[in-house]
Protein backbone atom coordinates (compact mmCIF):
# COMPACT_ATOMS: atom_id res chain seq x y z
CA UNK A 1 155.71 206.43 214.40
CA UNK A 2 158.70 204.28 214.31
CA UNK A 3 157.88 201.53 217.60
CA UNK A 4 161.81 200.77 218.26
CA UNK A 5 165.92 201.76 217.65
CA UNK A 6 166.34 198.68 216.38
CA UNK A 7 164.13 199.50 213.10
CA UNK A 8 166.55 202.45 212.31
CA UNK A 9 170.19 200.64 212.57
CA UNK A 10 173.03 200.52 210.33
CA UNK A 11 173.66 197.91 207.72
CA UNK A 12 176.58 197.11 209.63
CA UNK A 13 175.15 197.28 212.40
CA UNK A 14 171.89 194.80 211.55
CA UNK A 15 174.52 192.53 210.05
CA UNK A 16 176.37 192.71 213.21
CA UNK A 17 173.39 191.53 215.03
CA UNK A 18 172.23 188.71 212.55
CA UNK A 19 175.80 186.57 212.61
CA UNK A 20 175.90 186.38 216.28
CA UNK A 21 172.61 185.31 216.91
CA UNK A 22 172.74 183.12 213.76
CA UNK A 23 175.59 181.39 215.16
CA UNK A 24 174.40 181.15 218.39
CA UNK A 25 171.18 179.96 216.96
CA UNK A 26 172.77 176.93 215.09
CA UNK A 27 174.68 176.03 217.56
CA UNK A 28 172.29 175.44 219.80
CA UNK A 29 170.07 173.55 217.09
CA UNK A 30 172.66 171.12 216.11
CA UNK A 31 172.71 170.64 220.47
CA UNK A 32 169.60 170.37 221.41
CA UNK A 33 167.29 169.07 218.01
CA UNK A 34 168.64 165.57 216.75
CA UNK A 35 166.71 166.21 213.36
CA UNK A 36 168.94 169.16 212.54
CA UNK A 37 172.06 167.53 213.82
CA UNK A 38 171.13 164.41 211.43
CA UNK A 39 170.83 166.97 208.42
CA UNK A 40 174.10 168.72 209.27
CA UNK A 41 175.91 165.66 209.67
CA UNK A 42 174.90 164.20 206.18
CA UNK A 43 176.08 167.07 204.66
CA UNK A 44 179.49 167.52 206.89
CA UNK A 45 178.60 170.69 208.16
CA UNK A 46 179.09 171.67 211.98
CA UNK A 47 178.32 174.92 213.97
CA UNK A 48 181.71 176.11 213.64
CA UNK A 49 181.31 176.43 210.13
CA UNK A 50 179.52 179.13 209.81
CA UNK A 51 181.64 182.24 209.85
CA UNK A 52 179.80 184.97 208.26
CA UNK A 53 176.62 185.66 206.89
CA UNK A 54 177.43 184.39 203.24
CA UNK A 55 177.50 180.95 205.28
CA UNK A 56 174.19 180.82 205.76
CA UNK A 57 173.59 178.77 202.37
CA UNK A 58 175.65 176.07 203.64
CA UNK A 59 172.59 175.25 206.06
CA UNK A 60 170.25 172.80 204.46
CA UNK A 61 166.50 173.64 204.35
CA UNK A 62 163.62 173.04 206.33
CA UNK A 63 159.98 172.51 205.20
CA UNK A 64 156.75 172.10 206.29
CA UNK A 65 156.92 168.25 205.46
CA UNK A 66 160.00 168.44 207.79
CA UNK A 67 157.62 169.87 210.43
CA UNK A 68 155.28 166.83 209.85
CA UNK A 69 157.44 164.02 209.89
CA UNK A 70 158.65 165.35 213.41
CA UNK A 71 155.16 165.67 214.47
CA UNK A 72 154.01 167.28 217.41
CA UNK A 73 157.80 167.96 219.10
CA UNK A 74 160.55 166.83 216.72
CA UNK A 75 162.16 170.64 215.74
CA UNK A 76 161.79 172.10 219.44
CA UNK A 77 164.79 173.06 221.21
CA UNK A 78 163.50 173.32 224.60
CA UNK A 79 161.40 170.68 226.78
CA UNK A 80 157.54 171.14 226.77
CA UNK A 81 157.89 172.24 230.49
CA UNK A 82 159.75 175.65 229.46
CA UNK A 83 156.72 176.56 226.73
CA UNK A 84 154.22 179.31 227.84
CA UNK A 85 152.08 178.75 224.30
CA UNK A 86 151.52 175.90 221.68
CA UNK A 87 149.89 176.89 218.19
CA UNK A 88 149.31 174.70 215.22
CA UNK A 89 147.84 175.05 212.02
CA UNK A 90 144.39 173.53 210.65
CA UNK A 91 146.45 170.29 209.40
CA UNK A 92 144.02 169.99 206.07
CA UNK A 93 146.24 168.58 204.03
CA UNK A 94 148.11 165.99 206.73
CA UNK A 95 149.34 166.02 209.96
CA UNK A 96 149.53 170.16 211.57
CA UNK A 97 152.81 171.87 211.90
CA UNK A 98 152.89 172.43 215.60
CA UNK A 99 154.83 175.30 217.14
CA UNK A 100 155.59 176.86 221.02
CA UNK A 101 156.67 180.00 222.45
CA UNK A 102 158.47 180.07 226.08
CA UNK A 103 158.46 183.51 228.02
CA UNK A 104 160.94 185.40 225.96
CA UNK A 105 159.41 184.54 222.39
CA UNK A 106 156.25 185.38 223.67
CA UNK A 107 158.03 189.18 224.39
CA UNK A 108 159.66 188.79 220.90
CA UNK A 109 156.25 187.96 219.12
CA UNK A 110 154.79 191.13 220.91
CA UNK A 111 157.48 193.25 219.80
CA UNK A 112 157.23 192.01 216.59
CA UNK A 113 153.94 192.75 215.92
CA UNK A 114 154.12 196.09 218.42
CA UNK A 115 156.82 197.18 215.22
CA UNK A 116 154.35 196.27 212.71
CA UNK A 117 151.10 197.78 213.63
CA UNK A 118 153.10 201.27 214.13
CA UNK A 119 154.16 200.82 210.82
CA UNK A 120 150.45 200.59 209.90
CA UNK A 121 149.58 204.17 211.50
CA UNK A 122 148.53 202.62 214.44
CA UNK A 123 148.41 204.32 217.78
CA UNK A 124 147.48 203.91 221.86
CA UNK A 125 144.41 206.21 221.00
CA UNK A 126 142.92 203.48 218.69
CA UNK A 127 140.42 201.09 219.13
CA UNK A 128 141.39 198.40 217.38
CA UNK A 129 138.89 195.18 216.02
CA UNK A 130 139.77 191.68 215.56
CA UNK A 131 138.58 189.83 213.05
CA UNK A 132 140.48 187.07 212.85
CA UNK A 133 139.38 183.71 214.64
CA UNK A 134 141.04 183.18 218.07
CA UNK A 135 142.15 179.95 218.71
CA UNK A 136 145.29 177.38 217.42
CA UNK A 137 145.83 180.20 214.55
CA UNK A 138 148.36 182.56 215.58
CA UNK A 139 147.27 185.51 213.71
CA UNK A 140 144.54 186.85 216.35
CA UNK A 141 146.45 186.34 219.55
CA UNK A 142 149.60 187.63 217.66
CA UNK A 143 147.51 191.22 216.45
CA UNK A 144 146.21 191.27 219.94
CA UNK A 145 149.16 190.82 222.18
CA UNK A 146 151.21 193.62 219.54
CA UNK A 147 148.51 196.25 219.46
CA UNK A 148 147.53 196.08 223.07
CA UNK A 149 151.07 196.24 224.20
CA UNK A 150 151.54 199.59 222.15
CA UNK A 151 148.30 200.88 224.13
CA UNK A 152 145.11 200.26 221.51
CA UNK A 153 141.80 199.20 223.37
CA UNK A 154 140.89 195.83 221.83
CA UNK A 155 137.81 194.13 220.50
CA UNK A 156 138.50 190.55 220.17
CA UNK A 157 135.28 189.80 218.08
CA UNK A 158 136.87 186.57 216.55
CA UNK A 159 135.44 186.44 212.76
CA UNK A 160 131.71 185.24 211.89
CA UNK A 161 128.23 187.19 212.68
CA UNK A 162 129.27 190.11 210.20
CA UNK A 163 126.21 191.81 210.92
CA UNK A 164 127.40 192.20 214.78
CA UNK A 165 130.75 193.16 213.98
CA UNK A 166 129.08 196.10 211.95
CA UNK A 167 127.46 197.06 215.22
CA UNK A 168 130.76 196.39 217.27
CA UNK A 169 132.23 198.74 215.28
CA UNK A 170 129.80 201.62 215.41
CA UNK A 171 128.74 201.13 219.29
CA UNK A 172 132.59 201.25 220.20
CA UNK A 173 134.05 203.11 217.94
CA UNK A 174 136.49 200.86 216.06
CA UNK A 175 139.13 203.21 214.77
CA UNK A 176 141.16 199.91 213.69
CA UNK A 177 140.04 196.77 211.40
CA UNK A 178 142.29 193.58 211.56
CA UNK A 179 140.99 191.00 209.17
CA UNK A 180 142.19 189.25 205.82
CA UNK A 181 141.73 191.76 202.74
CA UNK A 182 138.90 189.48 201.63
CA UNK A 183 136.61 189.72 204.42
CA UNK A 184 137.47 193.41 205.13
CA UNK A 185 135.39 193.56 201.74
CA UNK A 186 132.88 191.16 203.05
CA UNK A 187 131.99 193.41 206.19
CA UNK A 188 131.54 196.67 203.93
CA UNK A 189 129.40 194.71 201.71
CA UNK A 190 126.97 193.19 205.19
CA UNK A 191 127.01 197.06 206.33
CA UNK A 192 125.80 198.56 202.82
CA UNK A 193 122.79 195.49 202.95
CA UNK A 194 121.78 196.53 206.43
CA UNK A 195 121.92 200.38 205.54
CA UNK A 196 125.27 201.38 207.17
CA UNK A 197 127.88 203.28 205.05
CA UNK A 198 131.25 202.26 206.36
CA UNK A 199 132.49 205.77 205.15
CA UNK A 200 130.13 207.56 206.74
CA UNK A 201 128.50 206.15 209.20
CA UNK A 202 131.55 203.86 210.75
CA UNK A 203 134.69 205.31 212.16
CA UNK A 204 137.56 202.89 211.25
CA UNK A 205 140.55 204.80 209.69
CA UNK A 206 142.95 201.73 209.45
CA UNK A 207 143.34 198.57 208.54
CA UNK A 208 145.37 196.10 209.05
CA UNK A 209 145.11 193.04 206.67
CA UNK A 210 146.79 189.98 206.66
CA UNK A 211 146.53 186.30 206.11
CA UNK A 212 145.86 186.82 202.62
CA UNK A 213 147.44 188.14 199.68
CA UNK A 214 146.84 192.35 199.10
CA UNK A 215 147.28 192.92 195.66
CA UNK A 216 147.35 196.47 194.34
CA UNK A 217 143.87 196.15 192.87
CA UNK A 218 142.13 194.67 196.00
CA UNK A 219 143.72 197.88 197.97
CA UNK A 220 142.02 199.84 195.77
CA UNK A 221 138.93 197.87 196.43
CA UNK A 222 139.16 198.19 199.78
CA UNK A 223 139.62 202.11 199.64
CA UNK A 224 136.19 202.17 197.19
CA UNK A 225 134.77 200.78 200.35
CA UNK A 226 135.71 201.81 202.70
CA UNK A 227 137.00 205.65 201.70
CA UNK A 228 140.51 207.20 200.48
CA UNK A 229 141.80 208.29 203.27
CA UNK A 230 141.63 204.95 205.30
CA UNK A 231 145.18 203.17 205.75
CA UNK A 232 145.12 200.57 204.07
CA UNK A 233 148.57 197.84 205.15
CA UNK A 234 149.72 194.37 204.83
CA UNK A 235 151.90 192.18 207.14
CA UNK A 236 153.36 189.11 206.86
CA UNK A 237 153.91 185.97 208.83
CA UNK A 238 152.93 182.78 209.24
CA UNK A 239 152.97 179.91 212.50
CA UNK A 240 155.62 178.13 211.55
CA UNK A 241 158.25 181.47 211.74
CA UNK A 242 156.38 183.62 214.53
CA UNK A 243 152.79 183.91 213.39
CA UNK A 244 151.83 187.64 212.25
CA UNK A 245 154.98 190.00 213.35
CA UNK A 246 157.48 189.04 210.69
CA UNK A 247 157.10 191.96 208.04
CA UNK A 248 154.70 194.64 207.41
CA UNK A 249 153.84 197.63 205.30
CA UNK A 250 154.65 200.96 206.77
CA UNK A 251 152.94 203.99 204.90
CA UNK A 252 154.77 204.38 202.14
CA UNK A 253 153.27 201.19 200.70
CA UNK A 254 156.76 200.41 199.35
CA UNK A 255 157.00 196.76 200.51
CA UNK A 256 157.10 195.15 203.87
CA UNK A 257 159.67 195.64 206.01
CA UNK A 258 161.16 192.22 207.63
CA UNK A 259 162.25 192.61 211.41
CA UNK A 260 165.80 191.46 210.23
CA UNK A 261 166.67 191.31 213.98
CA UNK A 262 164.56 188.13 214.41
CA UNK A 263 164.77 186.74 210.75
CA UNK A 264 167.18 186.49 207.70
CA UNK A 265 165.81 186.21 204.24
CA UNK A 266 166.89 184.98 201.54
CA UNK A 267 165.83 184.69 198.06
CA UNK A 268 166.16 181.66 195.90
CA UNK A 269 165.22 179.72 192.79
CA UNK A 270 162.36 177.41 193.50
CA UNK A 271 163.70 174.39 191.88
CA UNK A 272 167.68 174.73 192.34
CA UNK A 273 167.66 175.99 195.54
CA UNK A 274 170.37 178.55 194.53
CA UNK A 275 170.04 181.82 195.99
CA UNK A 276 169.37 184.85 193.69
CA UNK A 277 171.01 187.90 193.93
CA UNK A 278 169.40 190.93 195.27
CA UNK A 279 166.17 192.88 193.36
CA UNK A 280 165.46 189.05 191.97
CA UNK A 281 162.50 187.26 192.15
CA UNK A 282 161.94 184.17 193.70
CA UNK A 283 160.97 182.06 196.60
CA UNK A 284 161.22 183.50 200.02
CA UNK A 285 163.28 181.92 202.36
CA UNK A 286 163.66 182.64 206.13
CA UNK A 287 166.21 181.90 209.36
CA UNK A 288 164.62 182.49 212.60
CA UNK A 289 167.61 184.18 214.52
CA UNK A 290 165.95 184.84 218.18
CA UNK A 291 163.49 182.15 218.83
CA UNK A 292 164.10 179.65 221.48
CA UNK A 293 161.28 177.36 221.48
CA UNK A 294 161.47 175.82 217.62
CA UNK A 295 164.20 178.57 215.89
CA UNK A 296 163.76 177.50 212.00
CA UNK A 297 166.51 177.59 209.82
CA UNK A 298 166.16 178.08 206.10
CA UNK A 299 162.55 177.51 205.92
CA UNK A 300 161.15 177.32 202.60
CA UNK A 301 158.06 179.18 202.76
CA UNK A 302 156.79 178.83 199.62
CA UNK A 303 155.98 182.41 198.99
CA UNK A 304 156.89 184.38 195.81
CA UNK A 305 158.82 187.85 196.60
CA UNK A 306 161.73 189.90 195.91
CA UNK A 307 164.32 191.50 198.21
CA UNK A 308 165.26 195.58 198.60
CA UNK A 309 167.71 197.16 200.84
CA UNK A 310 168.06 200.21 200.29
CA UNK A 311 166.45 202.60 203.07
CA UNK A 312 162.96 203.77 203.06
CA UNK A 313 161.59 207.41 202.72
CA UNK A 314 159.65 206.23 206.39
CA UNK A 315 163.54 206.45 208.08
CA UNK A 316 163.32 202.54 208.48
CA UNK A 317 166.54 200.40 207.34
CA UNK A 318 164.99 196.89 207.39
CA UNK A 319 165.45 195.07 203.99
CA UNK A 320 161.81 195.17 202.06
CA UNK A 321 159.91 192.28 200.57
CA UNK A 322 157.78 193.28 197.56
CA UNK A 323 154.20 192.05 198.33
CA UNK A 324 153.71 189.03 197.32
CA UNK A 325 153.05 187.98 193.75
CA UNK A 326 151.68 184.36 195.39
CA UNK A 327 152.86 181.21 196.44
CA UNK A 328 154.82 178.33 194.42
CA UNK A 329 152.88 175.91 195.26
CA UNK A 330 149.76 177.44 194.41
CA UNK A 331 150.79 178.43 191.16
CA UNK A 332 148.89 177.00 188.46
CA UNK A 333 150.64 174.65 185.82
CA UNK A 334 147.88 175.21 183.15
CA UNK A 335 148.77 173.68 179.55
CA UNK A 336 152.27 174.94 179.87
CA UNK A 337 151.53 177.82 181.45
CA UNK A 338 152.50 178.96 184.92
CA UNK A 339 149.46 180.87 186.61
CA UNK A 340 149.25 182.76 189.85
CA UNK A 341 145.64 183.38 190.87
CA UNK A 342 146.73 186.83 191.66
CA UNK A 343 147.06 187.42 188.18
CA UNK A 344 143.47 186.65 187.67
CA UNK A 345 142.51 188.29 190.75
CA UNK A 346 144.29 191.66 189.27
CA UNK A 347 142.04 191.26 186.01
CA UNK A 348 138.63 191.00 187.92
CA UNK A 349 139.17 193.32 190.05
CA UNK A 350 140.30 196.05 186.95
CA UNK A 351 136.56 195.78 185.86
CA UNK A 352 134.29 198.10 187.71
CA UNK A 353 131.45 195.78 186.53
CA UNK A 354 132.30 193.24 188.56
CA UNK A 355 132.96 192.53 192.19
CA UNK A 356 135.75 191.52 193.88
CA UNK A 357 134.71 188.05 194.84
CA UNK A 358 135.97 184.64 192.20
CA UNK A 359 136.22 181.15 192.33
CA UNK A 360 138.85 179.39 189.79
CA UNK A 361 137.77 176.19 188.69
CA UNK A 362 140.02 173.76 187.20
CA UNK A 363 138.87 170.45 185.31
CA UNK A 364 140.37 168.00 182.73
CA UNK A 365 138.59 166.85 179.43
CA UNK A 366 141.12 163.77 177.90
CA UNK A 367 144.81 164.70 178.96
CA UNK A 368 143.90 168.74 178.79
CA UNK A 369 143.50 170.75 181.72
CA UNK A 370 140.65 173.31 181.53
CA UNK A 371 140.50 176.93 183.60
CA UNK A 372 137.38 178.61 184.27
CA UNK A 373 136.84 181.74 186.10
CA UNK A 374 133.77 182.66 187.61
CA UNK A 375 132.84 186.15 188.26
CA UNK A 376 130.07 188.06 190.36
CA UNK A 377 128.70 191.00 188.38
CA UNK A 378 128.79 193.88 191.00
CA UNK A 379 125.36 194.93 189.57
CA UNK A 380 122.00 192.52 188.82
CA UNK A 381 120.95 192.98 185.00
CA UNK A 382 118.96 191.34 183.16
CA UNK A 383 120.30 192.20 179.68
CA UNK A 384 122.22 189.37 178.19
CA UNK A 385 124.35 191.84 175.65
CA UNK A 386 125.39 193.61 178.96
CA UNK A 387 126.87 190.56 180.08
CA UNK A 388 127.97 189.11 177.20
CA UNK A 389 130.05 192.25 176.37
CA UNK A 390 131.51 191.87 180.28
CA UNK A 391 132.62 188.13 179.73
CA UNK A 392 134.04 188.93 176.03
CA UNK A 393 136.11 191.71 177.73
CA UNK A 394 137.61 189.93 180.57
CA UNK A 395 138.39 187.10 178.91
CA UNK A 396 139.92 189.37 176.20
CA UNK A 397 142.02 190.47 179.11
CA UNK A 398 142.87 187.39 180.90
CA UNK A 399 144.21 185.58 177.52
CA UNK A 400 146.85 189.20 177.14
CA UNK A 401 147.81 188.51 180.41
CA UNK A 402 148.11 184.69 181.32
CA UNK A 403 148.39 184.25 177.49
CA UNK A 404 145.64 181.15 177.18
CA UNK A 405 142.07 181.17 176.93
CA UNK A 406 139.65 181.09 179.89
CA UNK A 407 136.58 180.48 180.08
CA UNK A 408 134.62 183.36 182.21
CA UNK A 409 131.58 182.21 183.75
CA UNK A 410 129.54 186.09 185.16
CA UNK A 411 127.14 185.39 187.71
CA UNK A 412 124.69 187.12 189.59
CA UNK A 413 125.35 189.34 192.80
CA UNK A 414 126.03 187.34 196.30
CA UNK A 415 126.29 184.32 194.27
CA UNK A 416 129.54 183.10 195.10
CA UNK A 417 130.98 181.90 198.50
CA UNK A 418 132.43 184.28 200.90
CA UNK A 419 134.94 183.58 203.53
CA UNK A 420 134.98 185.06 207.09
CA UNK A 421 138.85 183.73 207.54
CA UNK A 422 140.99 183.13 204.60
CA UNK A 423 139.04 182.58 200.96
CA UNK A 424 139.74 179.57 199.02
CA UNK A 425 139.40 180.67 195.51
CA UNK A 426 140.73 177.88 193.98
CA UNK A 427 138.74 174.81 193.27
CA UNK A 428 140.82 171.75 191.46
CA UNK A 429 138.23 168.91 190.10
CA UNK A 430 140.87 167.33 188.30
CA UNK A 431 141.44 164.47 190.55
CA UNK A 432 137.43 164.06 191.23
């Protein structure tokens, strides 16, 4: 089901749409936010400037420091007293990135999302379970507002107590999971300890994962789970743009569309800032084109994609991202070598011997940097050959594909951490 028109317009016609807000948008930036007028005005650059669409590079680019240095208020465009909602992010590594919604971004974050759960499979018959935490994070209240405006009955079970959620879901019937890919995994694992096989015995047929990245591989994990003919999506978003509601897969799992009536993306080179032509891969950049309360412009999100516009087999004409291969700044720099922990995750998970939970662990001996990978053997065995031969034969694997050698730790079943919200796979003891 395709939610609204808007998904099914022209080129032309989406292009039409995306200069007049953008201008609009800018104008009223370099008006009403002082920050962006300072940037503009370094740089020479006024509203009137930007003619067409191929202006959009003159605009310089924001970033989450940007977002902390004007800490709590600094990027808003409207007084506090026209906000209906204020979100903020967990602030672990400084000061949160705060953002607000007034009356009509709320309506624009519900279509959003509305857009993206339809492109999911989902539907006003479903009952749909929410397993993300509620609270300053915007991806609960974002999933809940979309699918409950397109009709779903919703179970806003937050995330923790897995064993409870199992029973949530076969008491009432949950049709419809929403949780990050990694603890989608995490509840089918709880319900196969407590005797309950999610294929047979629960009744959820879709699932909506964010928050995370879905690689190919974990998909497939999920589906060994959780059964074949479960739909199995991704959507995008984060706070700082919208929350959840800015792309998502539809069912031809042939990349996310982006609702380019709210946003413009742009692809460009990480360290020049140049933008790359179409079909290249790079670092995502987006222009929030409808939002009134704090309307971003360039933001540099950090997250590795690539760009498609020609129109999907689904009947939608929204430009595609390509899931994402990771993030730029969590890209390993590992003697010389560049290393996405997706890359590793895509190894582990290509080994049915092993389960789909990792940590990475980075250290430094002298003035070399040191990776090791630990693993979780999906099975208990006693039989050090058995293991031995696993740990040769992934880290066989790993040094093809990152092209350096690993060191791969196995370890026993429910060994490693899991995560009810996002998992942090990554452990750096280099500065300890």
């Amino acid at each position: 089901m395709i939610w609204s028109k808007e998904e099914t317009l022209s080129r032309s016609e989406i292009e039409e749409i995306q200069i007049a807000r953008l201008k609009e948008t800018v104008a009223r930036v370099y008006e009403k936010v002082p920050y962006y007028r300072a940037k503009m005005d370094a740089i020479g650059l006024k509203p009137e400037h930007i003619r067409s669409l191929k202006d959009l590079k003159l605009l310089p680019f924001v970033t989450k420091q940007d977002m902390r240095d004007t800490y709590p208020f600094g990027l808003f465009a409207v007084p506090k007293d026209k906000l209906l909602r204020i979100h903020a992010s967990s602030g672990t590594t400084g000061k949160p990135t705060v953002v607000g919604y007034t009356a009509n971004d709320m309506k624009m974050w519900t279509e959003a999302v509305s857009r993206i759960a339809c492109m999911g499979g989902a539907t006003e018959k479903d009952v749909a379970q929410i397993c993300f935490g509620y609270g300053m994070f915007t991806g609960a209240l974002g999933l809940h507002y979309g699918l409950e405006n397109i009709g779903a009955t919703i179970i806003p079970s937050s995330t923790g107590n897995s064993e409870r959620q199992i029973m949530y879901m076969k008491d009432f019937g949950t049709t419809l999971l929403v949780a990050t890919p990694s603890y989608c995994l995490r509840l089918a694992e709880v319900a196969n300890q407590i005797g309950v096989d999610p294929k047979k015995d629960l009744g959820v047929k879709i699932a909506l994962l964010g928050s995370e990245l879905l690689t190919d591989a974990m998909r497939e994990e999920v589906h060994k789970f959780w059964g074949d003919d479960v739909k199995v999506t991704s959507n995008y978003g984060m706070s700082e743009l919208l929350g959840p509601g800015v792309s998502g897969e539809c069912l031809e799992l042939n990349g996310m569309h982006i609702n380019e009536d709210f946003f413009i993306p742009e692809i460009i080179d990480s360290e020049t800032g140049e933008v790359l032509p179409e079909g290249e891969k790079g670092e995502l950049v987006v222009t929030c084109i409808k939002k009134e309360g704090i309307p971003l412009i360039r933001y540099r999100t950090k997250d590795v994609t690539r760009l498609f516009y020609e129109p999907c087999k689904c009947g939608r004409t929204f430009c595609r991202m390509e899931n994402l291969s990771g993030r730029s700044d969590d890209m390993l720099k590992i003697r010389g070598v560049n290393v996405f922990p997706s890359q590793i995750e895509e190894v582990i998970l290509g080994f049915s011997e092993l389960g789909p939970h990792y940590e990475i662990v980075i250290t430094r001996e002298g003035f070399l940097d040191k990776l090791e990978v630990r693993v979780e053997l999906a099975s208990p065995t006693d039989c050090f050959a058995d293991i031995e031969r696993i740990r040769k034969q992934v880290s066989a694997k790993i040094r093809t594909v990152l092209g350096i050698d690993v060191k791969i730790t196995p370890e026993s079943p429910n060994t490693l951490q899991r995560f009810e919200g996002k998992a942090k796979r990554i452990r750096d003891l280099r500065g300890i």
